[in-house]
N, C-alpha and C. Protein backbone atom coordinates (compact mmCIF):
# COMPACT_ATOMS: atom_id res chain seq x y z
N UNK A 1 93.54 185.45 128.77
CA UNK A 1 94.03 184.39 129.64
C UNK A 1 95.49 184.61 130.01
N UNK A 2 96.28 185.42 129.10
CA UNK A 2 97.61 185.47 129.59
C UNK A 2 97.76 186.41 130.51
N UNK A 3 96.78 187.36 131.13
CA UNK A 3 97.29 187.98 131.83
C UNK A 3 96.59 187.24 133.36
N UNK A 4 95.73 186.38 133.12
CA UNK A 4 95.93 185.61 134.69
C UNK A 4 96.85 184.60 134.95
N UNK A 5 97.00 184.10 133.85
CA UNK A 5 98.20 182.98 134.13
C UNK A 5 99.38 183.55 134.61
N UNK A 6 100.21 185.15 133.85
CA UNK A 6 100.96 185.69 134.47
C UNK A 6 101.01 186.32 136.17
N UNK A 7 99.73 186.82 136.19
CA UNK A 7 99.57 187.14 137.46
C UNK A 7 99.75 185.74 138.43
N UNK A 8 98.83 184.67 138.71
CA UNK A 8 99.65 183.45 138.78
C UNK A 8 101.00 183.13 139.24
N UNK A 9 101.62 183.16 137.65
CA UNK A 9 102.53 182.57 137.95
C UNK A 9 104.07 183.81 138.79
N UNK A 10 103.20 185.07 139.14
CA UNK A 10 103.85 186.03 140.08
C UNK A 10 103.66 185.38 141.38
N UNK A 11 102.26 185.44 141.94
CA UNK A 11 101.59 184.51 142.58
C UNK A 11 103.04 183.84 143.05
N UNK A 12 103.02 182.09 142.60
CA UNK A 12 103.56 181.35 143.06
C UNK A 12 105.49 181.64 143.26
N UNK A 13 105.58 182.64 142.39
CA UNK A 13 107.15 183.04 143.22
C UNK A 13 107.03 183.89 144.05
N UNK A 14 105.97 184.46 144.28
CA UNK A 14 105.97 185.35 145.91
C UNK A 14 105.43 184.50 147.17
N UNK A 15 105.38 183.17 146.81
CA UNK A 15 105.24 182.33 147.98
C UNK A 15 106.47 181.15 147.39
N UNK A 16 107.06 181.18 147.06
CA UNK A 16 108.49 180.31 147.30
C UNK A 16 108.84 181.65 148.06
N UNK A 17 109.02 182.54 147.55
CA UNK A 17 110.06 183.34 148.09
C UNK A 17 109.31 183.78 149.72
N UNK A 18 108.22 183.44 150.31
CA UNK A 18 107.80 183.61 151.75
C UNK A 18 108.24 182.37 152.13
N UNK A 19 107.78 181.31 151.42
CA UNK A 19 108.54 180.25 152.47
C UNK A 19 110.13 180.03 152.48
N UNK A 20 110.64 180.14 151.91
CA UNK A 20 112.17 180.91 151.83
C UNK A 20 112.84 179.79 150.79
N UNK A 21 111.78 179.28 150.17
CA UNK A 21 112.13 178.14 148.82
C UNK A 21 112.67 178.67 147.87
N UNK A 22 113.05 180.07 147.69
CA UNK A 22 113.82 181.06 146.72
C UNK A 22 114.94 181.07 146.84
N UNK A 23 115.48 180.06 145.41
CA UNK A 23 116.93 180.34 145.44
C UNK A 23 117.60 180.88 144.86
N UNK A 24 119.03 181.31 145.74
CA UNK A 24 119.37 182.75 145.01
C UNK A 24 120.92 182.42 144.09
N UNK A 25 120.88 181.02 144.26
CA UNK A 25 122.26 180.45 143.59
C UNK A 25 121.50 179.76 142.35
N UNK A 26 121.42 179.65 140.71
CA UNK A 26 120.81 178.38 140.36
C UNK A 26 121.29 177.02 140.56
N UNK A 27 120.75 176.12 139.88
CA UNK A 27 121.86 175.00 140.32
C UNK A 27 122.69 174.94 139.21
N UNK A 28 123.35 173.56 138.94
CA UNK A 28 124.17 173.33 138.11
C UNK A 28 123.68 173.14 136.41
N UNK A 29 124.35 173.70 135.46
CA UNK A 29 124.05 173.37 134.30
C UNK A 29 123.58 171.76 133.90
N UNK A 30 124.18 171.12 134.62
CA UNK A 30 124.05 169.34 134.45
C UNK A 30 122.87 169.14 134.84
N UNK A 31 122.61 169.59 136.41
CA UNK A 31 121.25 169.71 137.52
C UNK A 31 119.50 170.28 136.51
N UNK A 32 119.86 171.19 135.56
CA UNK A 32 119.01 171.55 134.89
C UNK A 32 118.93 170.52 133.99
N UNK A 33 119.34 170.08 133.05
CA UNK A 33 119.81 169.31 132.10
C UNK A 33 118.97 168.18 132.27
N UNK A 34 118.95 167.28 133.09
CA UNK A 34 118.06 166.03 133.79
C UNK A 34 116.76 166.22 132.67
N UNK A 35 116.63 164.55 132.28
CA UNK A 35 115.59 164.18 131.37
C UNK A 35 114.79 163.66 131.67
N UNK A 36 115.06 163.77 133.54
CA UNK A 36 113.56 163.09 134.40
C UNK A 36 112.81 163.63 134.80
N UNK A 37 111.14 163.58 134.68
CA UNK A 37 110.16 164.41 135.02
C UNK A 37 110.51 165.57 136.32
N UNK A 38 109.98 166.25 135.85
CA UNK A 38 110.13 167.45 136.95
C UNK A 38 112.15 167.62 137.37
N UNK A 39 112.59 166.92 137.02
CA UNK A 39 114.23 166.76 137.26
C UNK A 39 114.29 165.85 138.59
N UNK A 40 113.25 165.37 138.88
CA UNK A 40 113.53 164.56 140.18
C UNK A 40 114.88 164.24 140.79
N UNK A 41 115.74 163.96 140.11
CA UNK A 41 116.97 163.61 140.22
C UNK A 41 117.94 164.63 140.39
N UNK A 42 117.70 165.71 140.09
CA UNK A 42 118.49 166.41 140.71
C UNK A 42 118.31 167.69 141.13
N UNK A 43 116.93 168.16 141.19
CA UNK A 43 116.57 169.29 142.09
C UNK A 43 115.08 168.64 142.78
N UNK A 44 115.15 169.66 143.63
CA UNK A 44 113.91 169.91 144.69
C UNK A 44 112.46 170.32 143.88
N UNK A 45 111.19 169.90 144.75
CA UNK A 45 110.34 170.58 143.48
C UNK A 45 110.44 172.18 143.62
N UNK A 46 110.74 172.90 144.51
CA UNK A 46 110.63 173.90 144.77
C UNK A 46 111.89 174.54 143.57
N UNK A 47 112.63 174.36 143.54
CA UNK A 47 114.12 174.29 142.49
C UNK A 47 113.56 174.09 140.94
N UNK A 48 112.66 173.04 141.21
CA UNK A 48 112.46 172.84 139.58
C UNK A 48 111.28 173.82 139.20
N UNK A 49 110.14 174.42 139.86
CA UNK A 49 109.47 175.17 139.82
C UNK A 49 110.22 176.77 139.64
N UNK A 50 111.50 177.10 140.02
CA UNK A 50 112.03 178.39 140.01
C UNK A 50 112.42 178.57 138.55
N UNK A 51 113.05 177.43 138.67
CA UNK A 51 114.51 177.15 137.38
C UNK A 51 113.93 176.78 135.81
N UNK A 52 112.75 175.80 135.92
CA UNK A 52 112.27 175.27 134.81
C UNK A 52 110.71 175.48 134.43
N UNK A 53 109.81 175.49 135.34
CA UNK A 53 109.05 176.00 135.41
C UNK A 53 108.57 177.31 134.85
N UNK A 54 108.52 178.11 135.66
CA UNK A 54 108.45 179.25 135.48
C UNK A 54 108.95 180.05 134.76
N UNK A 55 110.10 180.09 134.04
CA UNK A 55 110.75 180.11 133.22
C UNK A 55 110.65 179.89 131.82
N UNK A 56 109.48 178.25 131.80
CA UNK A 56 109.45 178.06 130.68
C UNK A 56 108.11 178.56 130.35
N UNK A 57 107.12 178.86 131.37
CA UNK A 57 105.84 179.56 131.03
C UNK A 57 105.81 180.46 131.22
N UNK A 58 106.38 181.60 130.90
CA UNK A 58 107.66 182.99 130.94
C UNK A 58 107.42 182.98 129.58
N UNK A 59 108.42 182.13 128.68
CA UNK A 59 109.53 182.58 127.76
C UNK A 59 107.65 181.89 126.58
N UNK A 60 106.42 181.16 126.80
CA UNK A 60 105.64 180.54 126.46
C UNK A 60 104.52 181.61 125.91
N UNK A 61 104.42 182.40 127.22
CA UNK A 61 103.75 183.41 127.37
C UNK A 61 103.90 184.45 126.11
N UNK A 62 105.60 184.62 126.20
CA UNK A 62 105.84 185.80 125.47
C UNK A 62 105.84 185.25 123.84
N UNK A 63 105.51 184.09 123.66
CA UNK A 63 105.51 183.83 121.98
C UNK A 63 103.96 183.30 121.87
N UNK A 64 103.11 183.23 122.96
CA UNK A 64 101.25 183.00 122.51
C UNK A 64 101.39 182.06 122.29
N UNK A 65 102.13 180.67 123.16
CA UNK A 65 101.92 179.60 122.22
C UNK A 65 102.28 178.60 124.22
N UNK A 66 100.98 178.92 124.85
CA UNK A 66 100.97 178.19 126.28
C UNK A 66 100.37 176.58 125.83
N UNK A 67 101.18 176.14 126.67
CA UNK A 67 100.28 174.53 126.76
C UNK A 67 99.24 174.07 126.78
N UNK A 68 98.60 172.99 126.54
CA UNK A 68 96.83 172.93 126.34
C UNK A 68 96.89 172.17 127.76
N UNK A 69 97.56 171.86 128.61
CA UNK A 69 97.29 171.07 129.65
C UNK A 69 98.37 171.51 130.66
N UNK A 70 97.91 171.44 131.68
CA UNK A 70 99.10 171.41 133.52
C UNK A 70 98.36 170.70 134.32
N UNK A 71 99.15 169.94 135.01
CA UNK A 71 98.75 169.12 136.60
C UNK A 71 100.35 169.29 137.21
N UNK A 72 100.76 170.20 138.05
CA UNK A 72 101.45 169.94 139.11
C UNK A 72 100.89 170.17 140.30
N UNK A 73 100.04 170.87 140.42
CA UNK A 73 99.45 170.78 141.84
C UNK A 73 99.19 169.44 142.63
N UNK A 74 99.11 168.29 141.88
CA UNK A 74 99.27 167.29 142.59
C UNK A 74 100.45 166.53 143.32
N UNK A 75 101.43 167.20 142.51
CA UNK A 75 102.79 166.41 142.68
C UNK A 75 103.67 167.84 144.00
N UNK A 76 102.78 168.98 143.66
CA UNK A 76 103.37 169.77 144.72
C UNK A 76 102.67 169.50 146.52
N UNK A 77 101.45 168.83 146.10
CA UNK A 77 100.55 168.35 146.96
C UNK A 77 101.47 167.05 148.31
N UNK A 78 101.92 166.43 147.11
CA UNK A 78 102.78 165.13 147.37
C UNK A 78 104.37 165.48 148.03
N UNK A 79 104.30 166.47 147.52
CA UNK A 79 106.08 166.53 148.15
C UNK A 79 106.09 167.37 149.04
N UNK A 80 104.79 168.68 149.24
CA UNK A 80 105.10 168.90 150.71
C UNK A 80 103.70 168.64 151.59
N UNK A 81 104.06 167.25 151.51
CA UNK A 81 102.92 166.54 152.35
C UNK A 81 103.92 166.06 153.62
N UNK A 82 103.80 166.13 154.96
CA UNK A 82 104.36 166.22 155.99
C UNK A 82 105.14 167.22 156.15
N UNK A 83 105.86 168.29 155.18
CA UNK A 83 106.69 169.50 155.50
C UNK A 83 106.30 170.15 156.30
N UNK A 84 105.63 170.39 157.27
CA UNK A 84 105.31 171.26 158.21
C UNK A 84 105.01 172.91 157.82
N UNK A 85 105.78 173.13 156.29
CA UNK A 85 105.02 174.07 155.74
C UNK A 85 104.01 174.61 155.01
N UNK A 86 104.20 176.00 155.41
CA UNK A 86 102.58 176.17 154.96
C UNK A 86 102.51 176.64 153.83
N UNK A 87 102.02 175.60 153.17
CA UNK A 87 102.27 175.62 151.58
C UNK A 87 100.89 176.10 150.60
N UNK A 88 99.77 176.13 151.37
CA UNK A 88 98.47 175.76 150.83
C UNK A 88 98.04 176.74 150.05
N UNK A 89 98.91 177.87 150.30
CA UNK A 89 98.59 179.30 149.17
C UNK A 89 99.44 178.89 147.97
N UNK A 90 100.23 178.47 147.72
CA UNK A 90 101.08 177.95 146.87
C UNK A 90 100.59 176.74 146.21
N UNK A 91 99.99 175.80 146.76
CA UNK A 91 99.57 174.68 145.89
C UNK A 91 98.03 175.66 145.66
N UNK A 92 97.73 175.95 146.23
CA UNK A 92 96.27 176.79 145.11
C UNK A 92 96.76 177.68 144.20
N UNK A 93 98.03 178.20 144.24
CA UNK A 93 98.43 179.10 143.11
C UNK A 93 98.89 177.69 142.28
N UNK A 94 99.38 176.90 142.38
CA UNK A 94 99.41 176.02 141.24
C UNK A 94 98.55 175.30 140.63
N UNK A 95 97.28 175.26 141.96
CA UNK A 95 95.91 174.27 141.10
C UNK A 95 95.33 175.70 140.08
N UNK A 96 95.40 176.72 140.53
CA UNK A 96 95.24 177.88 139.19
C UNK A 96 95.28 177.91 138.06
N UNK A 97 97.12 177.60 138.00
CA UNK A 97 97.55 177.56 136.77
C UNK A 97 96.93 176.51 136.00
N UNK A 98 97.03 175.32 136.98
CA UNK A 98 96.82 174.34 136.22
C UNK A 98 95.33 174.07 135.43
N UNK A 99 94.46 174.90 136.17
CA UNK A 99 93.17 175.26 136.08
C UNK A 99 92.86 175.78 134.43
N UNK A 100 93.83 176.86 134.74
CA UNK A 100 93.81 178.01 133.76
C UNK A 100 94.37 177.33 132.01
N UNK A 101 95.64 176.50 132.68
CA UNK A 101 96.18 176.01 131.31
C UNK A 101 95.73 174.88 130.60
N UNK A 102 94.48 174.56 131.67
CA UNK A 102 94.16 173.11 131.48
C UNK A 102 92.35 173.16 130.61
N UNK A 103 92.06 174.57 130.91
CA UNK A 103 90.63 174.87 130.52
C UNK A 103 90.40 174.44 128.87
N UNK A 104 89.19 174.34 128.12
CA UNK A 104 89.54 174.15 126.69
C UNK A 104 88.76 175.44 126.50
N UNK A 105 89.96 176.27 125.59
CA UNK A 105 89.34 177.44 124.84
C UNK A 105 88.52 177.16 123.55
């Protein structure tokens, strides 16, 4: 399983980085810091998906010890709902994951 979830979660940074949601500054140490879901408060979901995300099912991966559950595909569903972008390869790379991390082994 870890090697589809990784593939995945390649997946979904090669579509931030097509829709040009790849950022190349992080944000602020404080900006990360935020104790509100997803960081609502102070990044973008696209931001919190680079920065915290991915990152943390990265560093998850490499110690065998992934989450028994994911749902963001809904909340990525929700925030680029009217964006005019075309996001829909990207929220299926996240209903994936969420698929994948959410299955019971």
């Amino acid at each position: 399983m870890h090697t589809e979830v990784a593939e995945v979660l390649i997946d979904i940074e090669a579509q931030l980085r097509q829709l040009g949601l790849w950022d190349k500054i992080p944000p602020s140490t404080e900006a990360l810091a935020s104790d509100q879901p997803f960081c609502v408060d102070t990044l973008t979901l696209p931001q919190w998906l680079q920065f915290i995300f991915l990152p943390t099912l990265y560093d998850m991966m490499e110690r065998r010890q992934l989450p028994g559950r994911c749902c963001i595909a809904p909340m990525a569903e929700e925030f680029f709902k009217g964006s005019g972008l075309a996001t829909t390869d990207l929220v299926e790379a996240l209903l994936r994951v969420d698929e994948l991390l959410s299955q019971d082994l």
